[in-house]
Protein backbone atom coordinates (compact mmCIF):
# COMPACT_ATOMS: atom_id res chain seq x y z
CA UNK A 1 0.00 0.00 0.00
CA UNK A 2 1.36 3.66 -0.43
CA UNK A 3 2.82 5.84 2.29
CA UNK A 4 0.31 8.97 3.46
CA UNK A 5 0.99 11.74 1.51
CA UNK A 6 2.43 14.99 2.69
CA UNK A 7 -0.58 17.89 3.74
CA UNK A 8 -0.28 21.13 2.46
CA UNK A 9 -1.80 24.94 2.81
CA UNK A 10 -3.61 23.16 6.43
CA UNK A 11 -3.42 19.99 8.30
CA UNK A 12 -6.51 19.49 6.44
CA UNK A 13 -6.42 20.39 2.86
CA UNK A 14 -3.99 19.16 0.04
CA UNK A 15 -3.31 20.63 -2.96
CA UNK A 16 -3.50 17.86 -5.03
CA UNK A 17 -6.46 15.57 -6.03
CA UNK A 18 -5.65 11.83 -7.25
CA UNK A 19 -7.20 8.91 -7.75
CA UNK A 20 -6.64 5.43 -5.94
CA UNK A 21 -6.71 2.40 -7.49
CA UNK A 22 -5.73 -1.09 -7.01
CA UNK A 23 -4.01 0.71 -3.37
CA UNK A 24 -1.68 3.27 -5.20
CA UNK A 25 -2.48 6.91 -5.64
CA UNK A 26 -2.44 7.84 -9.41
CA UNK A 27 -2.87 11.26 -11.09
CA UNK A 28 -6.41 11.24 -13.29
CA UNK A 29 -3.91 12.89 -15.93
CA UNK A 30 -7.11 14.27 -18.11
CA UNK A 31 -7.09 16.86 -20.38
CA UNK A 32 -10.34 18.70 -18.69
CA UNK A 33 -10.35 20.05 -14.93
CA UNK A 34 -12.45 21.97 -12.25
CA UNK A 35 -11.35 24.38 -9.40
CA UNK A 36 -12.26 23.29 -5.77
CA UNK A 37 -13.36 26.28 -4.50
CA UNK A 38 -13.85 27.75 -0.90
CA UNK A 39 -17.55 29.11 -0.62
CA UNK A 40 -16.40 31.18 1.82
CA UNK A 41 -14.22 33.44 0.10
CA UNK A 42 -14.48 31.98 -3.64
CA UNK A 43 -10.90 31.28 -3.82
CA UNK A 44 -9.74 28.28 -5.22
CA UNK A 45 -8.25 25.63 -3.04
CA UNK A 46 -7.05 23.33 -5.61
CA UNK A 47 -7.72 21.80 -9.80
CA UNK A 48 -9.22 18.30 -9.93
CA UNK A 49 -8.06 16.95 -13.15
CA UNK A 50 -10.89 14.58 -14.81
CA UNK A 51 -10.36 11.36 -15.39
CA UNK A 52 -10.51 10.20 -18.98
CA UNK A 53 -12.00 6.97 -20.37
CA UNK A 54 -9.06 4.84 -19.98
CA UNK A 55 -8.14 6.09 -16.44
CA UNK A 56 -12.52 4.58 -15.81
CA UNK A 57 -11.27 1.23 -17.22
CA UNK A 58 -8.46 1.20 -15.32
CA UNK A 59 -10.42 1.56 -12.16
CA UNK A 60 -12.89 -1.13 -13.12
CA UNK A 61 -10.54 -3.62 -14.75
CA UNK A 62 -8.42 -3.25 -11.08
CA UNK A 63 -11.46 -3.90 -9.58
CA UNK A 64 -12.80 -6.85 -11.02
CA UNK A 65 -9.30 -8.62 -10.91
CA UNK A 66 -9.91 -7.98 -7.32
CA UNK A 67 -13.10 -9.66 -7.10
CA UNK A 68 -12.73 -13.40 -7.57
CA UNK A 69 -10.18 -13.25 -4.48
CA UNK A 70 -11.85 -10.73 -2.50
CA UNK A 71 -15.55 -13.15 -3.03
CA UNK A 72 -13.90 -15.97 -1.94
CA UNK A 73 -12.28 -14.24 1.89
CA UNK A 74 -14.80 -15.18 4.19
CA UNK A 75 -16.78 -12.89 5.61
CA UNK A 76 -15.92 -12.69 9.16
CA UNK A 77 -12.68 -11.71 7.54
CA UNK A 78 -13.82 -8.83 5.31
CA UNK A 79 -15.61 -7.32 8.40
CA UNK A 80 -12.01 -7.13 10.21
CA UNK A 81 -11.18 -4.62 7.05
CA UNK A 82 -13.76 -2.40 8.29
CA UNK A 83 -13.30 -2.69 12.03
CA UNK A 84 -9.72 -0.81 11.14
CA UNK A 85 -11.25 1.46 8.69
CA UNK A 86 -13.62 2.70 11.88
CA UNK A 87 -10.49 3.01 14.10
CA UNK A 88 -9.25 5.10 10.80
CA UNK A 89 -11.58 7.22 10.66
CA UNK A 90 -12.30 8.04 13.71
CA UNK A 91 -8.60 9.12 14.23
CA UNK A 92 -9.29 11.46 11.59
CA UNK A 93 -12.64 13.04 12.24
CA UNK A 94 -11.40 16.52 12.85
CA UNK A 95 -8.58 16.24 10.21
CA UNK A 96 -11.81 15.43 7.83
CA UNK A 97 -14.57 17.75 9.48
CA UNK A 98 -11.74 21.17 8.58
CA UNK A 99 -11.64 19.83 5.23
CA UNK A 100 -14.95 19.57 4.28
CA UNK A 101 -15.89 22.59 6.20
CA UNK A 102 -13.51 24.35 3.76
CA UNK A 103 -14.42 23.03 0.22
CA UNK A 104 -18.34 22.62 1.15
CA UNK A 105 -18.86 25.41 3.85
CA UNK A 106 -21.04 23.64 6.33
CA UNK A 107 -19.76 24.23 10.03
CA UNK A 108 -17.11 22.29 11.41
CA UNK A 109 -19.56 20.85 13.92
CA UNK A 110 -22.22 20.04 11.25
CA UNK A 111 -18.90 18.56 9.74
CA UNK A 112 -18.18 16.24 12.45
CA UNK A 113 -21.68 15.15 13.13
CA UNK A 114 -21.75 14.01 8.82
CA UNK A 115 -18.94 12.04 9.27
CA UNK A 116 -20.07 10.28 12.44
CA UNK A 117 -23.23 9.33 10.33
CA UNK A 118 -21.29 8.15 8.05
CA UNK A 119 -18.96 5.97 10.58
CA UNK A 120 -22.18 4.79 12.00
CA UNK A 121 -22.73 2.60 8.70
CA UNK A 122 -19.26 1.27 9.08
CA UNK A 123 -20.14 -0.08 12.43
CA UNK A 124 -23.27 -1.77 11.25
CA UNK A 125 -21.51 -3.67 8.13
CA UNK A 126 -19.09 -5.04 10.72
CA UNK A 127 -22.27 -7.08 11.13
CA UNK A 128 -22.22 -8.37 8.18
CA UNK A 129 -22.09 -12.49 8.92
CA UNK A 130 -25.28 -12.06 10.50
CA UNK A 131 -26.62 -9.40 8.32
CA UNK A 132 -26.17 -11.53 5.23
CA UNK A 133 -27.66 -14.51 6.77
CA UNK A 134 -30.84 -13.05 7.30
CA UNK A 135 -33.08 -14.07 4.04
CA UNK A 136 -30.85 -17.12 2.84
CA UNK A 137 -32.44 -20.36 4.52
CA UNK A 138 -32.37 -24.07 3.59
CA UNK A 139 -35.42 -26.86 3.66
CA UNK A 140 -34.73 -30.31 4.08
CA UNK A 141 -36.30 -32.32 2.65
CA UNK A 142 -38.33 -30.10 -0.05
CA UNK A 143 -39.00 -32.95 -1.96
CA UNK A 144 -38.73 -37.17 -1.82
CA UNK A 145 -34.80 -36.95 -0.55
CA UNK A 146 -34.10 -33.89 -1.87
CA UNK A 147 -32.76 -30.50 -0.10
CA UNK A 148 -32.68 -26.55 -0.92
CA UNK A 149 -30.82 -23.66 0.17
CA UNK A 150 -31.00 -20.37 -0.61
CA UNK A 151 -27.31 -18.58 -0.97
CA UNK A 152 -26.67 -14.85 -0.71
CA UNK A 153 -23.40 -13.85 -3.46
CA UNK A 154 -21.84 -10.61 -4.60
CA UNK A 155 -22.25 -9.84 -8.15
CA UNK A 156 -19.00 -8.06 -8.81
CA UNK A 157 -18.11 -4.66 -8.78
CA UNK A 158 -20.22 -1.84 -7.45
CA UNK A 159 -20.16 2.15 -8.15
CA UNK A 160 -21.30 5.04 -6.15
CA UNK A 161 -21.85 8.58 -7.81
CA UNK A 162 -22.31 10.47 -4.69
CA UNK A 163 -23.21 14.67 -4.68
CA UNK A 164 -21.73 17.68 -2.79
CA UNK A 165 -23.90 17.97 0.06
CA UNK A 166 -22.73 15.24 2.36
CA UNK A 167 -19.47 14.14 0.86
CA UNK A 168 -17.93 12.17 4.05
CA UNK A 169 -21.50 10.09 5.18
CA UNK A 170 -23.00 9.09 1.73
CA UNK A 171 -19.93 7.68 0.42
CA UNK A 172 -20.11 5.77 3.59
CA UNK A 173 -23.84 4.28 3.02
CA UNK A 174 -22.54 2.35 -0.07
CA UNK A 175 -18.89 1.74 0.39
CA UNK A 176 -19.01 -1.00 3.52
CA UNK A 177 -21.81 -2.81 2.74
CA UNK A 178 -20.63 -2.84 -0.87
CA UNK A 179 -17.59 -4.96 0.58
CA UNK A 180 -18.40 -6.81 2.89
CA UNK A 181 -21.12 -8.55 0.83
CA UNK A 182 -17.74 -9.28 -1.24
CA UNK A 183 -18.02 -7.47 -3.83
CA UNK A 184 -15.33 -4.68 -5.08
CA UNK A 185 -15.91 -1.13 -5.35
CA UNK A 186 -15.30 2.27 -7.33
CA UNK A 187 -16.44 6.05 -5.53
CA UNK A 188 -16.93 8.78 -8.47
CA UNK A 189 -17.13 12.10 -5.57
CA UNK A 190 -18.81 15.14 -6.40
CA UNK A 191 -15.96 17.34 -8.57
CA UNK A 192 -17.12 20.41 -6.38
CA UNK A 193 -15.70 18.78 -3.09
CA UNK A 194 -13.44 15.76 -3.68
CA UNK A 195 -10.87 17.03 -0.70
CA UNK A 196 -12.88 14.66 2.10
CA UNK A 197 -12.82 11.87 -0.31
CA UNK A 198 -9.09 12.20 -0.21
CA UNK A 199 -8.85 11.89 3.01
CA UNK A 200 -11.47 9.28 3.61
CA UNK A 201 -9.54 7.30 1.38
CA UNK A 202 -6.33 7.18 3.15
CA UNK A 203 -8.25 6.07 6.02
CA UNK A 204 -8.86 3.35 3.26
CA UNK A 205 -5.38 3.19 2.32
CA UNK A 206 -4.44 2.82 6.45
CA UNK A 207 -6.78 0.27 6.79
CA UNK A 208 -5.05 -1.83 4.47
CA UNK A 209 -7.87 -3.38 2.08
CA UNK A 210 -6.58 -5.78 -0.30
CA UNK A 211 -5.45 -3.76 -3.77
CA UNK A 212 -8.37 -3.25 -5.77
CA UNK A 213 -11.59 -4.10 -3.61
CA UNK A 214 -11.78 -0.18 -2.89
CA UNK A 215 -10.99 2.35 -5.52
CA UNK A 216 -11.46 6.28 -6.04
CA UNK A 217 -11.55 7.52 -9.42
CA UNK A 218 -12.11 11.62 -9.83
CA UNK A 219 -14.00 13.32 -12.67
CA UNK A 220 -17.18 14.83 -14.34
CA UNK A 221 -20.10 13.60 -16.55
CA UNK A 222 -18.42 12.02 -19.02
CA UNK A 223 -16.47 9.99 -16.20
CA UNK A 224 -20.54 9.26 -14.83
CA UNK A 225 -21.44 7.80 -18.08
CA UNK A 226 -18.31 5.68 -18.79
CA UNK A 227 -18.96 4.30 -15.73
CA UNK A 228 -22.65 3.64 -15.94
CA UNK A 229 -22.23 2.35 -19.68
CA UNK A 230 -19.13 0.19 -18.49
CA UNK A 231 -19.42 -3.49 -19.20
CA UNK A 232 -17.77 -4.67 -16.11
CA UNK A 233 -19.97 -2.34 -13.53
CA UNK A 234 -22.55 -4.68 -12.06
CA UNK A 235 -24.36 -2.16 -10.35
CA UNK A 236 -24.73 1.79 -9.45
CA UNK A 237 -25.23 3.82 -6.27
CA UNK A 238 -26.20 7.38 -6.86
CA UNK A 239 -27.79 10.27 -4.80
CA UNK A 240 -28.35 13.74 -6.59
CA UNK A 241 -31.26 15.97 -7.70
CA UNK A 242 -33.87 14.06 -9.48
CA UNK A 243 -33.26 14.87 -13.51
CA UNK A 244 -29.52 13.25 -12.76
CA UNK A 245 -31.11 10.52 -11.10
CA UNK A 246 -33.86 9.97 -13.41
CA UNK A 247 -30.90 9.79 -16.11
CA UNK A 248 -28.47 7.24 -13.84
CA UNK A 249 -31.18 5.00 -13.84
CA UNK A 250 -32.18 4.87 -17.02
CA UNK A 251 -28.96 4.07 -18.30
CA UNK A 252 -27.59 2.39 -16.42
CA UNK A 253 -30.46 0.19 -16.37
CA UNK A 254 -30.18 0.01 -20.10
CA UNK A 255 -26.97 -1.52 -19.72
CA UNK A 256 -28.12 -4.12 -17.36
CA UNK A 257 -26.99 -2.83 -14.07
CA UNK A 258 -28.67 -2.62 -10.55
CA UNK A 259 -29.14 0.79 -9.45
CA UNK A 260 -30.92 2.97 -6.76
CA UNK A 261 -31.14 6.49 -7.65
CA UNK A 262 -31.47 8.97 -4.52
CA UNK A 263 -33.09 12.29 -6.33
CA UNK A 264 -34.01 15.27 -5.03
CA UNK A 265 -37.25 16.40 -2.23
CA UNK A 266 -39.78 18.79 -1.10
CA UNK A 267 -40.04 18.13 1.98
CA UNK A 268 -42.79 19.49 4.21
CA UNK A 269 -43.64 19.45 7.78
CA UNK A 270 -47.16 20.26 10.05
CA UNK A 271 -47.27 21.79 12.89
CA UNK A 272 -51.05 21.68 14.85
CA UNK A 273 -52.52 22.95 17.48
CA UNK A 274 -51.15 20.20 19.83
CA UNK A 275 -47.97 20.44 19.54
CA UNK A 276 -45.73 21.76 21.85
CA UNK A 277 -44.19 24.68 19.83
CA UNK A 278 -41.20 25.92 22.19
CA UNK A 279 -39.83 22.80 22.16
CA UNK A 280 -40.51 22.20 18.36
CA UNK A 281 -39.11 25.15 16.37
CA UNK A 282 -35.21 24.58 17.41
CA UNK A 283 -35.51 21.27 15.88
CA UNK A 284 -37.56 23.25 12.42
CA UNK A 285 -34.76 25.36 12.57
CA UNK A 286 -32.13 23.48 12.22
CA UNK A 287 -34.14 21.13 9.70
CA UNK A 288 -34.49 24.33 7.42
CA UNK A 289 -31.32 26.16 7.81
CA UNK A 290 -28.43 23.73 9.59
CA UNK A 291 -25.96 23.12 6.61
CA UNK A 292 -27.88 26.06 4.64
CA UNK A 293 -30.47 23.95 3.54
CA UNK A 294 -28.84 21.77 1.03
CA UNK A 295 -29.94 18.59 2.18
CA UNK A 296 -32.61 16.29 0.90
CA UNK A 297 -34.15 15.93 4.16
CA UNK A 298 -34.53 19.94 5.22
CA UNK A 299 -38.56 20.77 6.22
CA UNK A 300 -38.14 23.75 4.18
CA UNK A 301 -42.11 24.48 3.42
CA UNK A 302 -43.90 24.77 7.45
CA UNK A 303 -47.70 24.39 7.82
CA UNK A 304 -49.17 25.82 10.69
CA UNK A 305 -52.73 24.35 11.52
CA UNK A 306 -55.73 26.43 12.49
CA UNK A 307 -54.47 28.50 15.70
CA UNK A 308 -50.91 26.97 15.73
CA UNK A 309 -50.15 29.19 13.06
CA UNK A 310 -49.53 32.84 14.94
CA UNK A 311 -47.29 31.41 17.93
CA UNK A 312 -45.89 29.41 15.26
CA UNK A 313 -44.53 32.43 13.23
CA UNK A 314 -43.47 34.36 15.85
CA UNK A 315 -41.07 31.78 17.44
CA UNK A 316 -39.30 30.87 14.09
CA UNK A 317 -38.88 34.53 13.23
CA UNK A 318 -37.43 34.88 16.60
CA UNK A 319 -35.34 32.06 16.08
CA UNK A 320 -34.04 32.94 12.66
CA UNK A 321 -33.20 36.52 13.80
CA UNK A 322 -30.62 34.70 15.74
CA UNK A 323 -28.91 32.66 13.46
CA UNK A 324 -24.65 33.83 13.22
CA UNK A 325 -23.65 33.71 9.25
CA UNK A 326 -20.35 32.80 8.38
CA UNK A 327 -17.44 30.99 7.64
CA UNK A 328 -18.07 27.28 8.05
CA UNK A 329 -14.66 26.90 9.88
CA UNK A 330 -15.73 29.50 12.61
CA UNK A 331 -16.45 28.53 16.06
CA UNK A 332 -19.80 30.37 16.09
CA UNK A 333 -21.52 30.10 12.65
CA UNK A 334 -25.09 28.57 12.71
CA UNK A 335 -24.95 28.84 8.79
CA UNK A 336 -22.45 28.93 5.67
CA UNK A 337 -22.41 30.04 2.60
CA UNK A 338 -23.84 27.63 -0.39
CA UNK A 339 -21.41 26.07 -2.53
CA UNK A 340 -21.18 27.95 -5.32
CA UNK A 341 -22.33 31.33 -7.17
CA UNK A 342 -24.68 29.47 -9.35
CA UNK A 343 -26.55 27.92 -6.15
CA UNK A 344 -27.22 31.05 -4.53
CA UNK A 345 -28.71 32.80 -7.86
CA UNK A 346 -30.50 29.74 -8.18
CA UNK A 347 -32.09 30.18 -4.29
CA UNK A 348 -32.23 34.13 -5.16
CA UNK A 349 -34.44 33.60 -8.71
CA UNK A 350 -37.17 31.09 -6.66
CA UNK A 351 -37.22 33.70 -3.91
CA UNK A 352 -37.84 36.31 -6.03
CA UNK A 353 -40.41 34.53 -8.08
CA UNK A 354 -42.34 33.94 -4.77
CA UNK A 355 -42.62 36.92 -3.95
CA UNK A 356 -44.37 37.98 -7.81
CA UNK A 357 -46.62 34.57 -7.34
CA UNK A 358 -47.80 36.54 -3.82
CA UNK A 359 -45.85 35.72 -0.98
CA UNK A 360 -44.83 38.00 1.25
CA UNK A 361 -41.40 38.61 2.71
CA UNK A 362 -41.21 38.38 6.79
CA UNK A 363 -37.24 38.44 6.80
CA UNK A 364 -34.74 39.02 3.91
CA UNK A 365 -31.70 37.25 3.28
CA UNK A 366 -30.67 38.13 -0.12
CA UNK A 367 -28.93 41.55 0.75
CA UNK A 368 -26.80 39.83 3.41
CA UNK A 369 -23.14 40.88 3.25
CA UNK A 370 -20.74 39.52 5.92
CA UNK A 371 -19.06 42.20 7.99
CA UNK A 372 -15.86 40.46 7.45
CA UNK A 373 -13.47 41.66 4.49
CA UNK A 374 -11.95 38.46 3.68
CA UNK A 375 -15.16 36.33 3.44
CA UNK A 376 -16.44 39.35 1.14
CA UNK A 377 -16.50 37.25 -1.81
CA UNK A 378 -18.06 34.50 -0.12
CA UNK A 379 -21.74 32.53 -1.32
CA UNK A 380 -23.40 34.01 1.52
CA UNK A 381 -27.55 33.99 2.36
CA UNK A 382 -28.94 34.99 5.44
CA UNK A 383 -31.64 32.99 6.93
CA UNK A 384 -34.47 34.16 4.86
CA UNK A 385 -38.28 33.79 5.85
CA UNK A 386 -41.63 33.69 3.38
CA UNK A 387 -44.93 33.77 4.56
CA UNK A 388 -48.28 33.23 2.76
CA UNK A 389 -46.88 30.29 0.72
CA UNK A 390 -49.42 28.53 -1.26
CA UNK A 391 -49.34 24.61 -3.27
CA UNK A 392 -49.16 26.54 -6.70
CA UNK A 393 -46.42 28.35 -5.82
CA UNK A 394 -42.92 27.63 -7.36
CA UNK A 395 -41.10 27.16 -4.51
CA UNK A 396 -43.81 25.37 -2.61
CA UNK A 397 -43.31 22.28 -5.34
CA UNK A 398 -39.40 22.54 -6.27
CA UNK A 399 -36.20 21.71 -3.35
CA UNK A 400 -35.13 25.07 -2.62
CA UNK A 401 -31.44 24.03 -1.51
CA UNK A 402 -30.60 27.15 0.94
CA UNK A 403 -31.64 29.14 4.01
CA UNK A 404 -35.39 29.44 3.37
CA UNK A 405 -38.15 28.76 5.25
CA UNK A 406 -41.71 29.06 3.17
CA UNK A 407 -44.70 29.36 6.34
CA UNK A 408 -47.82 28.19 5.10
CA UNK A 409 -50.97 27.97 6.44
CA UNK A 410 -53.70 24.80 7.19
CA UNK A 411 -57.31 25.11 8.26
CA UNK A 412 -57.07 21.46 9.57
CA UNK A 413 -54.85 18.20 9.46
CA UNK A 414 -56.71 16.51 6.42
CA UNK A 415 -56.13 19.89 4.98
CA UNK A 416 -51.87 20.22 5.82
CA UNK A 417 -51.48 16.59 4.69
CA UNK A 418 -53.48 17.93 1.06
CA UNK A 419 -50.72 19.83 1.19
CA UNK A 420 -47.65 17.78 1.66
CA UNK A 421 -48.60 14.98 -0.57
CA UNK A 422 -49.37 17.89 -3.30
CA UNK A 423 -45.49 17.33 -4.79
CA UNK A 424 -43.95 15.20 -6.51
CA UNK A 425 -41.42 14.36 -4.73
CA UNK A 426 -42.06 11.88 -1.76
CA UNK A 427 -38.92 11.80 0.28
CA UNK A 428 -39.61 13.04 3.99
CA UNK A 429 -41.76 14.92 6.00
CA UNK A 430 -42.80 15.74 9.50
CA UNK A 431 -45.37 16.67 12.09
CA UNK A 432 -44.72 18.14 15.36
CA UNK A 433 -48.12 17.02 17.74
CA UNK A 434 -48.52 15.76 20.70
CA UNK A 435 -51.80 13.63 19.94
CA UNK A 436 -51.30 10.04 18.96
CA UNK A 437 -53.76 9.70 16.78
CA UNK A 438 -53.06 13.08 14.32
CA UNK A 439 -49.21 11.39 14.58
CA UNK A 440 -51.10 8.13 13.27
CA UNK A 441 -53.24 9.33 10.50
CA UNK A 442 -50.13 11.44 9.19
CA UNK A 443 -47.73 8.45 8.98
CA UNK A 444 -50.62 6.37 7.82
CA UNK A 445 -51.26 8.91 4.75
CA UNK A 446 -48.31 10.52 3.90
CA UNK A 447 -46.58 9.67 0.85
CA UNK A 448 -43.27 10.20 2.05
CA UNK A 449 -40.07 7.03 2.46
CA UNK A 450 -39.31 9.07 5.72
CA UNK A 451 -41.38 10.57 7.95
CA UNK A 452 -40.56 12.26 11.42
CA UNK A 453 -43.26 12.88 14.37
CA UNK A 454 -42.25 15.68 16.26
CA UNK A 455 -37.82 14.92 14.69
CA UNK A 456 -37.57 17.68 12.13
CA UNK A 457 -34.55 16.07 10.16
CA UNK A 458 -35.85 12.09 10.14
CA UNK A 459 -32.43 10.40 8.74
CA UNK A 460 -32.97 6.75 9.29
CA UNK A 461 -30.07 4.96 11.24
CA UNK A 462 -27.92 2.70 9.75
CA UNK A 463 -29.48 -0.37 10.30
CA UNK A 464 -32.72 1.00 8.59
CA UNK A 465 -33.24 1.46 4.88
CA UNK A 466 -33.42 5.37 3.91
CA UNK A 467 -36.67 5.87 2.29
CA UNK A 468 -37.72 8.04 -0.91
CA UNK A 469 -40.53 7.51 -3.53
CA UNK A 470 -42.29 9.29 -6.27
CA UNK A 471 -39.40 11.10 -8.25
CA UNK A 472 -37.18 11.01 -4.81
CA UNK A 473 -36.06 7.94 -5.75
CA UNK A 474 -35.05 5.51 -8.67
CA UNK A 475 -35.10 1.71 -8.36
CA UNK A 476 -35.84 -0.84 -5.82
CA UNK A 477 -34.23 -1.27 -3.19
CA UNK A 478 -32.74 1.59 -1.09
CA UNK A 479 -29.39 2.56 0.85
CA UNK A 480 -28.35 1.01 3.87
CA UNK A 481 -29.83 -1.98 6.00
CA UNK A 482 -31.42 -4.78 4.64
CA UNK A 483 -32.03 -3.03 1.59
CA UNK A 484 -28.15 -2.65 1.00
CA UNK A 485 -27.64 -6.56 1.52
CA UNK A 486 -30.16 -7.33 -0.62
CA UNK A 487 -29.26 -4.88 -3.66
CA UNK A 488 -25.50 -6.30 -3.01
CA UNK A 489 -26.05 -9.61 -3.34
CA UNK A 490 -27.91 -12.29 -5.45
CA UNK A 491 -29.83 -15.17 -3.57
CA UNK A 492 -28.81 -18.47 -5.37
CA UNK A 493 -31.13 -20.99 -5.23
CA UNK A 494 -29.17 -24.77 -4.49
CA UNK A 495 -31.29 -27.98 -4.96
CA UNK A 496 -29.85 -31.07 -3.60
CA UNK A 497 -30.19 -35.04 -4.13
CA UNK A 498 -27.58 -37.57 -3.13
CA UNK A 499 -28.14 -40.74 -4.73
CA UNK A 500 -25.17 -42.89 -2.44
């Protein structure tokens, strides 16, 4: 395996970007690159070269030489991989969480609690022999003298195409699972923040896999579709906004691959008159505006019902007001700036569509400007509130992806739940009550894969499947779990007779 590089600029960030495959660190060497930038202050950290076509066969070809050997290691052996790559990367948490607070801009804290997530998945693959046992079974005697079993396999090697927003945990919902079922694997990062993966991977490199069963290959679109189109990929992992996802699947489907396509969410959540409201808008707030909003799971469109509504507004005004903007790596920032130019005119444009659709501005973000002169330049949006959102509006039906909260108002709970299940998405949602049964007929007819009752950001543990229909989600079976043994393996079915 190779020696850990030298750091550079910070403990934390390195200049240079390669890819890893078959355990040595190799430049992508491609003729087309990207800047990593700092949303902070918009200056660039480092170029990620893309990797070419030949660089993606590389990858794959490493990895399926891997695969025969790494198949036949017995499981309780492959676990002891990840038990070091745990100790790894939990010896590099805050090396990681500085890092990705300084190519994505989410706090250092909101940093540390990703990667944790993302650890947490680690921990439940170690289970693994009896994860994988669950489902197979045998019956003796299924006919005159004659036995069958059913046999859980790995199919080969496995990509994951994972996004910006939570570069350290979703890598980490795919990778362990992806191995210990015994297959090999390939992580294409987001371009926009591959300085985590970098790291992450020499937590990988420590940890001292086998060469070949984990692999890191850097690039853009074209590096997406040779990998989806790729004869040797046996199946695809991807999480993004819903057109990407919508494409993933359907071609890598057309090429005969297993794939589960996180896209992209509107998610609501209800407040009524029985819930208990002080206790309740913290956790809204930092649904809607902890790692400024770009994350599939942030309640960014709030329904107050009938009199809940007034307290309602008040508090999370309140609440808002004192939100801290600013650099990601400072001790008391409640919210950074969005990743890049582009996202922030995007969150401007649907704001300012809003408000010529009708609703009504309680507090403005747009004009924010940080007081400090070297974060200037920086993709900053102060927490920004709407009021008098309505179904037909805009940004009451598309993921808004920043520091907005859209209030909107309910005459009753059959009314709110209209509402939510008005979008097409169908990822998460919440209520906050404190009466069973409004809790019940809200999980009972919501069409959400997630759904929180009185938890504002409901991100399934690791030993639960995370959920998504309607256009959340592409394919069959979902991330983590059960789900994630069953989409990494094959049941064979073995029938038996012995004649002597």
């Amino acid at each position: 395996m190779s020696e850990q590089r030298e750091q550079a600029v910070s403990p934390a960030v390195r200049t240079r970007v390669d890819n890893y495959i078959g355990g040595q660190w190799k430049s992508p060497s491609g003729e087309k690159s990207h800047p990593v930038i700092d949303p902070a202050t918009n200056e660039s950290l480092t170029t990620i070269e893309f990797s070419p076509e030949e660089s993606v066969d590389d990858v794959v070809r490493t990895a399926n030489d891997a695969f025969e050997e790494w198949r036949r290691t017995p499981v309780v052996e492959r676990v002891q991989y990840l038990f070091d790559l745990k100790t790894e990367l939990e010896d590099r948490i805050d090396e990681i969480a500085v890092a990705l607070s300084r190519e994505h801009g989410k706090t250092v804290g909101e940093a540390r609690g990703e990667i944790r997530r993302g650890i947490e998945n680690v921990d439940v693959a170690c289970g693994m022999p009896d994860m994988i046992r669950q489902g197979s079974g045998n019956v003796e005697d299924v006919a005159p003298e004659m036995d069958e079993y059913a046999v859980r396999q790995p199919l080969g090697v496995f990509t994951a195409i994972t996004p910006f927003n939570f570069p350290a945990m979703i890598p980490l919902w795919f990778l362990p699972y992806a191995v210990a079922t015994g297959n090999t694997f390939v992580l294409k990062p987001s371009e926009k923040v591959p300085l985590s993966s970098q790291l992450i991977f020499e937590a990988v490199d420590a940890a001292g896999f086998p060469d070949g069963v984990v692999n890191l290959v850097n690039g853009g679109a074209d590096t997406v579709n040779a990998l989806l189109e790729h004869p040797d990929i046996a199946g695809v992992s991807f999480v993004g906004s819903s057109p990407i996802a919508k494409h993933v699947y359907e071609t890598a489907a057309q090429h005969g691959k297993r794939v589960q396509a996180q896209g992209g969410a509107k998610n609501y959540a209800v407040v009524t008159e029985h819930a208990a409201i002080e206790e309740c808008v913290p956790n809204i707030t930092g649904s809607v505006y902890g790692n400024a909003g770009q994350r599939c799971l942030a309640n960014d469109v709030v329904v107050g019902v009938g009199d809940a509504y007034d307290d309602l507004r008040e508090q999370l005004i309140a609440a808002a007001e004192e939100l801290t903007v600013g650099a990601g790596v400072a001790e008391d920032t409640d919210v950074g700036p969005l990743i890049t130019g582009d996202s922030r005119q995007r969150v401007l444009d649907l704001i300012n569509t809003a408000l010529e659709e009708g609703a009504e501005l309680v507090l403005d973000g747009r004009d924010f400007e940080h007081s400090g002169e070297e974060l200037s330049g920086g993709n900053f949006l102060g927490p920004t509130l709407l009021e008098g959102v309505t179904t037909d509006m805009e940004i009451a039906q598309e993921e808004i992806f920043g520091p907005v909260l859209c209030l909107a108002a309910a005459d009753d709970l059959d009314d709110a739940i209209e509402m939510v299940n008005s979008t097409k998405y169908g990822n998460a949602s919440s209520i906050y009550t404190e009466s069973g049964s409004e809790a019940r007929q809200y999980k009972y007819e919501v069409d959400a894969g997630n759904i929180g009752v009185n938890v504002g950001v409901c991100a399934p543990m690791g030993f639960f499947h995370f959920g998504g229909r309607k256009a959340s989600f592409f394919g069959d079976l979902h991330a983590q779990g059960e789900d994630a043994v069953n989409f990494y393996t094959e049941k064979t079915i073995q029938i038996e007779r012995w004649y002597s």
